[in-house]
C-alpha atoms as a PDB file:
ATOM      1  CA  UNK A   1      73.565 131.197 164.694  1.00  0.00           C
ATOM      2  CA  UNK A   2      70.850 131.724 162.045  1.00  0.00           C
ATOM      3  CA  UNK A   3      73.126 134.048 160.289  1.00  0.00           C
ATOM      4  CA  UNK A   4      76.046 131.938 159.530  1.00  0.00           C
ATOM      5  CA  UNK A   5      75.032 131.375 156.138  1.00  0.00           C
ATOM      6  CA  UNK A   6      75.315 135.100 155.018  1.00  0.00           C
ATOM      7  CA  UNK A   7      78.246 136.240 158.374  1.00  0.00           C
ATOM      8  CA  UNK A   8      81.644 134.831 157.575  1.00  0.00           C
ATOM      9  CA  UNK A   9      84.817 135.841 155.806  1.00  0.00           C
ATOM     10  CA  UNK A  10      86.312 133.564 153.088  1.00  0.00           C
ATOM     11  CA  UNK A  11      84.585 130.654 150.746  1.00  0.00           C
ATOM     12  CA  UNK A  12      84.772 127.233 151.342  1.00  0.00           C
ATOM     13  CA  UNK A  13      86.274 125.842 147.540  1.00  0.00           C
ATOM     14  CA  UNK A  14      87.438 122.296 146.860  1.00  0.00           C
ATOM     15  CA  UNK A  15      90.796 121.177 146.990  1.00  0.00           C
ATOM     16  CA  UNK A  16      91.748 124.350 149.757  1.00  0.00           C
ATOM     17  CA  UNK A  17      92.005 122.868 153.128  1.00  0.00           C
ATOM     18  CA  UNK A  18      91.796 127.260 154.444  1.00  0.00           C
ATOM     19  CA  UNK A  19      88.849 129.833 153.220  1.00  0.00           C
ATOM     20  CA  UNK A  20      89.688 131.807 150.462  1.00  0.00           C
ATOM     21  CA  UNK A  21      89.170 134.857 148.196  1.00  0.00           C
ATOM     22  CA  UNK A  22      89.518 135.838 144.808  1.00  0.00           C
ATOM     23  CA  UNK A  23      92.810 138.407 144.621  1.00  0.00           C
ATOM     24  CA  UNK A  24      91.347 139.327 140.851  1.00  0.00           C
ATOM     25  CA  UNK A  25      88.431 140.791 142.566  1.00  0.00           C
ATOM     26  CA  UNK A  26      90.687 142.021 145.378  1.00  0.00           C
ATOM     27  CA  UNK A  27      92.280 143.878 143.353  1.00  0.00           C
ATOM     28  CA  UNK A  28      89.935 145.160 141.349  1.00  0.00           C
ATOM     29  CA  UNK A  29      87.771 146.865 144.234  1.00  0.00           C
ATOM     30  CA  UNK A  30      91.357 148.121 145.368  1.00  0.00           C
ATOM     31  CA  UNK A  31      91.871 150.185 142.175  1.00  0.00           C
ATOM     32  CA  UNK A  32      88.384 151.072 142.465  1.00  0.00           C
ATOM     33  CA  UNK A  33      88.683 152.607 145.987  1.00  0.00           C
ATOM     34  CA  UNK A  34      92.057 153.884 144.974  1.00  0.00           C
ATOM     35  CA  UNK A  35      90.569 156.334 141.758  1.00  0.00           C
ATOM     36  CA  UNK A  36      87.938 158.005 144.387  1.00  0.00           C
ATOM     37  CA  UNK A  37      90.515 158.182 146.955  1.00  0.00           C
ATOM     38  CA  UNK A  38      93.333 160.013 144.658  1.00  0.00           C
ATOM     39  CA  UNK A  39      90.827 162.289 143.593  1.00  0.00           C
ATOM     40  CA  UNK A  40      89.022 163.412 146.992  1.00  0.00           C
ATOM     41  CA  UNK A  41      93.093 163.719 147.753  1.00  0.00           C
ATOM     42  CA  UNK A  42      93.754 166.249 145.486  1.00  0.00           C
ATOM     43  CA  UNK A  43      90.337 167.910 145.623  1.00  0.00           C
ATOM     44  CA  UNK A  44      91.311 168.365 149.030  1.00  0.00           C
ATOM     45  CA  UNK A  45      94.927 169.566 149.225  1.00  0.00           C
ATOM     46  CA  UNK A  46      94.232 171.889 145.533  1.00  0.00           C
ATOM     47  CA  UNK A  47      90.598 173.735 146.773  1.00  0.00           C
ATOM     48  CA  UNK A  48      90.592 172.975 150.632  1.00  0.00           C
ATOM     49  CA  UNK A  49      87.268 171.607 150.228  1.00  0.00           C
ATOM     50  CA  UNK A  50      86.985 168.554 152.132  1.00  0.00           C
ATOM     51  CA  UNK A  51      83.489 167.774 151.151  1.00  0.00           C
ATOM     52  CA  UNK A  52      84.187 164.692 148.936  1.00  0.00           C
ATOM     53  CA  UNK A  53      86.794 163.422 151.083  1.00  0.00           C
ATOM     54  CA  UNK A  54      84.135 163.341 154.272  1.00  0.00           C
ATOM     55  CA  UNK A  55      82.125 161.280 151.771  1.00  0.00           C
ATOM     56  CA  UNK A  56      84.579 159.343 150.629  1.00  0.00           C
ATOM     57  CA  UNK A  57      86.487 158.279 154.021  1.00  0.00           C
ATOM     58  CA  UNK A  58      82.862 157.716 155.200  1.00  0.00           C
ATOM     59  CA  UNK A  59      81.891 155.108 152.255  1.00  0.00           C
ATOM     60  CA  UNK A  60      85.400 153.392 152.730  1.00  0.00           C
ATOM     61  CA  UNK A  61      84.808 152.963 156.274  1.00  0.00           C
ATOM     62  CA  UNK A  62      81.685 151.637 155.944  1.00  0.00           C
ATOM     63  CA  UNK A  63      83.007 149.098 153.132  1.00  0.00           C
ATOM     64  CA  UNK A  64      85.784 147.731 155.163  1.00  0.00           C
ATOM     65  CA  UNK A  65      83.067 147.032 158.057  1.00  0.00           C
ATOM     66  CA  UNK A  66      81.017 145.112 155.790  1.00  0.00           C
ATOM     67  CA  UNK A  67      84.160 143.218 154.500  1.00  0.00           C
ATOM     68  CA  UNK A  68      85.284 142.207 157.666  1.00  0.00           C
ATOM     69  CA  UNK A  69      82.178 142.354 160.485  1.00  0.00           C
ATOM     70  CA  UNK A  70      79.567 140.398 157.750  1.00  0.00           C
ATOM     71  CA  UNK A  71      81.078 138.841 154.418  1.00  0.00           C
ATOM     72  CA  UNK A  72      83.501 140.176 151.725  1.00  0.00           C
ATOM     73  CA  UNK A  73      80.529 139.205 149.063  1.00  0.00           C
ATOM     74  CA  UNK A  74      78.868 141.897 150.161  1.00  0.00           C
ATOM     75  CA  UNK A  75      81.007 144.918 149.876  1.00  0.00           C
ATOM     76  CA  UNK A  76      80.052 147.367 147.751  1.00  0.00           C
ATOM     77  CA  UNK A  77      83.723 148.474 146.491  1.00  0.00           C
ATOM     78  CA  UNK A  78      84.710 144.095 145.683  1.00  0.00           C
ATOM     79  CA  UNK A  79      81.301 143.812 144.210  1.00  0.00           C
ATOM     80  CA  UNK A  80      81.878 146.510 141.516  1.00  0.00           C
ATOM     81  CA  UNK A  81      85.424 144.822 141.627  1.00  0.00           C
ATOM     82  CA  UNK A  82      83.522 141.295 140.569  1.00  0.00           C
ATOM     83  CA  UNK A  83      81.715 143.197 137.717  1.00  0.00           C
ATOM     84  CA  UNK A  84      84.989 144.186 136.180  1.00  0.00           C
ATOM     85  CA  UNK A  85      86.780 140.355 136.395  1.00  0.00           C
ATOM     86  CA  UNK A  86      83.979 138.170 136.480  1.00  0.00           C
ATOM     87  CA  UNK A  87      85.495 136.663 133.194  1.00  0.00           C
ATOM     88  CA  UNK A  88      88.781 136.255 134.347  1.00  0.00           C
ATOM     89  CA  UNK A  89      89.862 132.750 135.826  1.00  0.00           C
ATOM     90  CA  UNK A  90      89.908 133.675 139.682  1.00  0.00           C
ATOM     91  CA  UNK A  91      93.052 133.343 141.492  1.00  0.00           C
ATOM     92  CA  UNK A  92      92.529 132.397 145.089  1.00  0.00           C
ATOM     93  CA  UNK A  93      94.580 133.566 148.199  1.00  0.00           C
ATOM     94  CA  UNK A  94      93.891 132.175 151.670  1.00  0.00           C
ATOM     95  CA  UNK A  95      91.631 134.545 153.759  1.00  0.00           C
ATOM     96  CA  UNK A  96      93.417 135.161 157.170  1.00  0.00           C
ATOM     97  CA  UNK A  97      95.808 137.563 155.822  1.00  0.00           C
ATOM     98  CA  UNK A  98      93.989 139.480 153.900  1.00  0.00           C
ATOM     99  CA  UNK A  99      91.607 139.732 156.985  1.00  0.00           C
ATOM    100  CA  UNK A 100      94.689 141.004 158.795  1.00  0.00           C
ATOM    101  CA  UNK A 101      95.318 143.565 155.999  1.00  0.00           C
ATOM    102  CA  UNK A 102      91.935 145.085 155.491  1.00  0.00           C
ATOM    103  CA  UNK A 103      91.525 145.263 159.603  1.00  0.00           C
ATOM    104  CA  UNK A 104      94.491 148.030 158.854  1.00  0.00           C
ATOM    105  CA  UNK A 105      92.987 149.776 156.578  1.00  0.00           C
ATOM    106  CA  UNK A 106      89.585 150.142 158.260  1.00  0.00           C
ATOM    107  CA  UNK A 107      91.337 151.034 161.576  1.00  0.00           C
ATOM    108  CA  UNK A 108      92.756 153.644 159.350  1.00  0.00           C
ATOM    109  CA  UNK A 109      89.759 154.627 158.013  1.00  0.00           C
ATOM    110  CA  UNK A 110      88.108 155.335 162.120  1.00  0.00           C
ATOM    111  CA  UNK A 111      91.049 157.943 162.932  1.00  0.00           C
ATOM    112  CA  UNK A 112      90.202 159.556 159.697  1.00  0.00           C
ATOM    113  CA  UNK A 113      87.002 159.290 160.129  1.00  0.00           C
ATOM    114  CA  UNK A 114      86.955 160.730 163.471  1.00  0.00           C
ATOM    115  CA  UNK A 115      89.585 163.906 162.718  1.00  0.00           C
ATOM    116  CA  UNK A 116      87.537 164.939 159.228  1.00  0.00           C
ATOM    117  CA  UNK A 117      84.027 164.135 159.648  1.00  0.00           C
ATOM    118  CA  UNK A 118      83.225 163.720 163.651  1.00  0.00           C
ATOM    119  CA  UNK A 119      85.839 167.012 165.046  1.00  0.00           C
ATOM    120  CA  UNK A 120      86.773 168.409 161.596  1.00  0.00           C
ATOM    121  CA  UNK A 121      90.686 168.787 163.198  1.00  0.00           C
ATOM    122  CA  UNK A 122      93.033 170.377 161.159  1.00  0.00           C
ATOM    123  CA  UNK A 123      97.002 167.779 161.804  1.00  0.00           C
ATOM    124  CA  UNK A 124      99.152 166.872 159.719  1.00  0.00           C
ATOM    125  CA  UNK A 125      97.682 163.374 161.399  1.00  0.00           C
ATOM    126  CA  UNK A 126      95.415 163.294 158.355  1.00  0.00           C
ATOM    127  CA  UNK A 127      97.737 163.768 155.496  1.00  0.00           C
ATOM    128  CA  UNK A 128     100.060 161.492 156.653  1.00  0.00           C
ATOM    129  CA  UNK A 129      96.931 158.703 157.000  1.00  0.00           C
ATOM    130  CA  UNK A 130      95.595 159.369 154.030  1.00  0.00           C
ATOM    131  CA  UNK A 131      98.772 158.965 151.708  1.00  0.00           C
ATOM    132  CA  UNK A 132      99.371 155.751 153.464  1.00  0.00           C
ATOM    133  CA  UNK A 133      95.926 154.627 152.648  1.00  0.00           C
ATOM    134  CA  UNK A 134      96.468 154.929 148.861  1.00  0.00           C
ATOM    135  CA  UNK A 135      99.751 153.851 149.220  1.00  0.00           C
ATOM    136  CA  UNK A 136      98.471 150.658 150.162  1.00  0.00           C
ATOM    137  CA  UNK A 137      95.283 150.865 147.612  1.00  0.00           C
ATOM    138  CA  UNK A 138      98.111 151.385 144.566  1.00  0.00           C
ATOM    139  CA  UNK A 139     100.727 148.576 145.537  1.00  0.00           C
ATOM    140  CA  UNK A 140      97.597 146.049 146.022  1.00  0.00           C
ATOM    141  CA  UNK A 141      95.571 147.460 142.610  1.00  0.00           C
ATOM    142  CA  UNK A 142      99.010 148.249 140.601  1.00  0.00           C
ATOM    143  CA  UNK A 143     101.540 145.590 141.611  1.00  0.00           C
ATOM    144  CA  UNK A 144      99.239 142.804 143.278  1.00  0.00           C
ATOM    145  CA  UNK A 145     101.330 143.400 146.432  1.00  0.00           C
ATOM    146  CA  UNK A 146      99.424 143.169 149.795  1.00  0.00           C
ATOM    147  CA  UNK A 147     101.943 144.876 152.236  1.00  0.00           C
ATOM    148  CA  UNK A 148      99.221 144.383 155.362  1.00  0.00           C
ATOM    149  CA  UNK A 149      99.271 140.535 154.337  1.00  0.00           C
ATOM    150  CA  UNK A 150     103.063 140.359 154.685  1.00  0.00           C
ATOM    151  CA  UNK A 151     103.019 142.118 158.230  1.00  0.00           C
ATOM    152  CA  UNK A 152     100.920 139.383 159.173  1.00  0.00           C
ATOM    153  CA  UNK A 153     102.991 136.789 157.618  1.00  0.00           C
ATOM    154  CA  UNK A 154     105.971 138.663 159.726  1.00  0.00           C
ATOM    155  CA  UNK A 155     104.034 138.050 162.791  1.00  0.00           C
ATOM    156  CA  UNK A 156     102.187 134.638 162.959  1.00  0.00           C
ATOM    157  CA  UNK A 157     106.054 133.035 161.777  1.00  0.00           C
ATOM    158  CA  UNK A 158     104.209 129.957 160.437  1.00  0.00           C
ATOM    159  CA  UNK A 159     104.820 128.773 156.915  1.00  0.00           C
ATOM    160  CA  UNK A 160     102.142 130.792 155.244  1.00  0.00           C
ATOM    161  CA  UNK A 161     100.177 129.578 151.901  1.00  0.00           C
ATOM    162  CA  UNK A 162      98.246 131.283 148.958  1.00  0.00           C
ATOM    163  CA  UNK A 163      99.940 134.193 149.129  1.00  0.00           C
ATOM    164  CA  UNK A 164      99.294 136.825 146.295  1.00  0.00           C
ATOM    165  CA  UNK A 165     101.346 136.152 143.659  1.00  0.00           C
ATOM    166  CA  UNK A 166     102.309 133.381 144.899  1.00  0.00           C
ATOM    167  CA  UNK A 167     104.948 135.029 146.891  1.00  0.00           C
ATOM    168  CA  UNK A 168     104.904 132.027 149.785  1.00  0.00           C
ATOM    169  CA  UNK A 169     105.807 129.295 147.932  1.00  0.00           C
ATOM    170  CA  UNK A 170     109.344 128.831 147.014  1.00  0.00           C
ATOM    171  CA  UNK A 171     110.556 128.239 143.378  1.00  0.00           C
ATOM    172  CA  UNK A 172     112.327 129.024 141.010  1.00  0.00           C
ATOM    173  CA  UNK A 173     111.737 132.554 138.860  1.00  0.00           C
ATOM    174  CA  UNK A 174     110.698 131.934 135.228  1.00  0.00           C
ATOM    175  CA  UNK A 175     113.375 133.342 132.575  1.00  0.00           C
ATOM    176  CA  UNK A 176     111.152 136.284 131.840  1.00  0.00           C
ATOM    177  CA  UNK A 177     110.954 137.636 135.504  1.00  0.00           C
ATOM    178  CA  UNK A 178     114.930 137.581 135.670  1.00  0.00           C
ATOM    179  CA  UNK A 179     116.859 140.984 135.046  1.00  0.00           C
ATOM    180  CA  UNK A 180     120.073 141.060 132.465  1.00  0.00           C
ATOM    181  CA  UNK A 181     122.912 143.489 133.140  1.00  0.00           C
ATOM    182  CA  UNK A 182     121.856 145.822 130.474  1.00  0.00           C
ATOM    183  CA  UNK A 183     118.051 145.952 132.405  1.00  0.00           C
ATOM    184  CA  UNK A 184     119.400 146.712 135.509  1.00  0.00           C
ATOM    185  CA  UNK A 185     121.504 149.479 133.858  1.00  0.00           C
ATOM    186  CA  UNK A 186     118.138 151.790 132.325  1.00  0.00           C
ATOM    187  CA  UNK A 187     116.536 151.274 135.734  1.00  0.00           C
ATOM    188  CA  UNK A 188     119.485 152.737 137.392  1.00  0.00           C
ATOM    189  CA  UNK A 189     119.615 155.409 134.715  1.00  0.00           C
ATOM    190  CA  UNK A 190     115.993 155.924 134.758  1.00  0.00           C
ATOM    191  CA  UNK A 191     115.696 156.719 138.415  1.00  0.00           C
ATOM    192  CA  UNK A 192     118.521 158.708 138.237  1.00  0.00           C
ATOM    193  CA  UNK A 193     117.440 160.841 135.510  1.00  0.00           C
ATOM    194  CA  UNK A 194     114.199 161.347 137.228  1.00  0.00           C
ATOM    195  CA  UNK A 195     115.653 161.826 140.838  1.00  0.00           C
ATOM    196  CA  UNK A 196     117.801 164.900 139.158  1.00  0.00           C
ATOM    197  CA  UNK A 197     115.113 166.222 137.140  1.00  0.00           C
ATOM    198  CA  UNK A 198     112.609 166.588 140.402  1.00  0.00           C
ATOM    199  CA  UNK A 199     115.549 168.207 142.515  1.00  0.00           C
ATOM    200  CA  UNK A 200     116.145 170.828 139.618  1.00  0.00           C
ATOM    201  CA  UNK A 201     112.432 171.762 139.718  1.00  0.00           C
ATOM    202  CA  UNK A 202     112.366 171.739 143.094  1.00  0.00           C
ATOM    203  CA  UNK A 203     115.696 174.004 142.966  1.00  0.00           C
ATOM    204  CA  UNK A 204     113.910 176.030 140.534  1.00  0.00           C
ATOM    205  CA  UNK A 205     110.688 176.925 142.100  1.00  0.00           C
ATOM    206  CA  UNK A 206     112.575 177.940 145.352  1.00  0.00           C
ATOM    207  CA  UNK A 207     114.348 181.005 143.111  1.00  0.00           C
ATOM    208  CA  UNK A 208     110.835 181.970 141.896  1.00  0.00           C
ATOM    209  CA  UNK A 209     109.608 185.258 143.374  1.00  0.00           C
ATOM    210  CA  UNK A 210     107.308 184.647 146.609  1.00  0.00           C
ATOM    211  CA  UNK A 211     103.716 185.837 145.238  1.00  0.00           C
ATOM    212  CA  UNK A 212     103.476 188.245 148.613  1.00  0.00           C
ATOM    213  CA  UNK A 213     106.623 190.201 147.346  1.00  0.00           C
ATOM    214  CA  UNK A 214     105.446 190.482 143.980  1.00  0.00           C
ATOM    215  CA  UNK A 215     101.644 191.669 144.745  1.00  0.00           C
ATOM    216  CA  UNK A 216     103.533 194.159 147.351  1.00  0.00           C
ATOM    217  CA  UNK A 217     105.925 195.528 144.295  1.00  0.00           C
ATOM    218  CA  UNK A 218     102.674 196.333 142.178  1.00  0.00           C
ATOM    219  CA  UNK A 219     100.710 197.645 144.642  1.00  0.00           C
ATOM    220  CA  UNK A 220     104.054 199.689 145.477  1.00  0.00           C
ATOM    221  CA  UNK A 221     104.573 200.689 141.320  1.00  0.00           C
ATOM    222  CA  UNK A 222     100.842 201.599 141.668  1.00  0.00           C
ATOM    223  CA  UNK A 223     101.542 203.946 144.267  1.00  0.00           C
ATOM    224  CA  UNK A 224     104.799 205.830 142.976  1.00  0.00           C
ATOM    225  CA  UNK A 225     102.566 206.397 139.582  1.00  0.00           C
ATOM    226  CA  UNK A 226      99.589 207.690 141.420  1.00  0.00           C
ATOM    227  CA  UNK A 227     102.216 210.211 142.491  1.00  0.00           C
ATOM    228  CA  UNK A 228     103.647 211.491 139.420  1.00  0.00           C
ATOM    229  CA  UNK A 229     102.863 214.715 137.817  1.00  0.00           C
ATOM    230  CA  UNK A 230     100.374 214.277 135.180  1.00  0.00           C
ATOM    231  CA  UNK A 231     102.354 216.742 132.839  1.00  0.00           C
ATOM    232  CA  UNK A 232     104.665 213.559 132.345  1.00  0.00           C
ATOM    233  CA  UNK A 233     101.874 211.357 131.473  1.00  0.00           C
ATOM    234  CA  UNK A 234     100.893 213.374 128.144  1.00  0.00           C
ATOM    235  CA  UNK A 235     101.946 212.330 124.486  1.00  0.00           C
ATOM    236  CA  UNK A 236     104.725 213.850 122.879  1.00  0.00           C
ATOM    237  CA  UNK A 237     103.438 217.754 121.903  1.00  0.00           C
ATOM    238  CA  UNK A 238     100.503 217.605 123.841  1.00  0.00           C
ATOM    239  CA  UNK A 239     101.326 218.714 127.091  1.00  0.00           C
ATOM    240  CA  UNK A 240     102.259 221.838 125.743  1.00  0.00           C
ATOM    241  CA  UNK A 241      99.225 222.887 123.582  1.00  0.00           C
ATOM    242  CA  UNK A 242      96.886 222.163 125.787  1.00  0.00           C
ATOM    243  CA  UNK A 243      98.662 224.638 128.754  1.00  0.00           C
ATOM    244  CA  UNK A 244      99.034 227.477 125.813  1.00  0.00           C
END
């Protein structure tokens, strides 16, 4: 094929017997898609506009076809991604899986296109969809874990290499990444501590007055004063004068 210089997925770099790609820059255009898609999220779900989100889900679609269907290098969310690491030694993972992982996320990104751009259906389909999406986005941008890359690792059963962070190969963790008693103590306390404090608000805002009742109790106060004589409305020693 003429093309096959600019149409394939994964570059060929000395001393990797698989095609690879840079998880720095992976991760980069990750966070990048991530931002955009948090905040067409809560446009969305705070002002019911789904304008940016059409755009968005549209632009991420697109960028996952050119990622997989023609050549990483050219995605417009990595390349942005490349800006923001290009001085950073790059840290290469082998290709396949994260082939596997972005084919999730643009098969993702069809259903969501098709429900709010294409038929503009109102499910809970779409919520659910798009909280996984940045679900994925944030444990990729935030804590350089690829979940789509271990499903395929589940699957294929063969010893898997250049995983992100190194996760494949088996050694021994460093003294820094180990926990002491005392650290494994404040996490338990902090999740605790925030568990209880989300249930109380929760707990809280379910005793506030429903807005409905309220507006219906001043429109009913309204009412009853509407009704009242206006005698009983006058300043103290007015009423009177001004009947004399």
């Amino acid at each position: 094929m003429t093309n096959n210089k600019y149409i394939y997925f994964g570059e060929n770099i000395d001393g990797f017997n698989i095609r690879v790609l840079n998880e720095r820059e992976a991760r980069a255009g990750a966070g990048i898609l991530f931002l955009f898609g948090f905040i067409s999220f809560i446009n969305s779900f705070l002002l019911h506009d789904f304008t940016f989100t059409k755009i968005f889900v549209t632009v991420f679609m697109i960028d996952f076809a050119i990622r997989i269907f023609i050549n990483p290098k050219f995605s417009p969310s990595l390349l942005l991604g490349r800006i923001m690491v290009q001085n950073q030694t790059p840290e290469y993972v082998a290709a396949p899986q994260k082939k596997w992982a972005w084919l999730i996320g643009f098969y993702l990104s069809i259903v969501m296109f098709s429900l709010i751009v294409v038929f503009e259906i109102m499910t809970p389909i779409k919520l659910i969809i798009c909280i996984l999406c940045l679900i994925l986005l944030y444990s990729e941008s935030v804590f350089g874990i690829c979940l789509g890359c271990k499903i395929f690792n589940f699957i294929h059963k063969e010893n898997p290499t250049l995983c992100p962070g190194g996760v494949c190969e088996n050694r021994i963790k460093d003294e820094i990444q180990k926990f002491s008693t005392i650290q494994k103590v404040i996490v338990l306390m902090f999740v605790l501590l925030t568990t209880t404090i989300v249930y109380i608000s929760i707990q809280n805002n379910k005793k506030l007055p429903d807005p409905e009742s309220i507006k219906s109790n001043i429109e009913n106060n309204q009412s009853v004063e509407a009704r009242v004589p206006s005698t009983m409305k006058c300043a103290a020693g007015k009423c009177g004068a001004s009947m004399r």
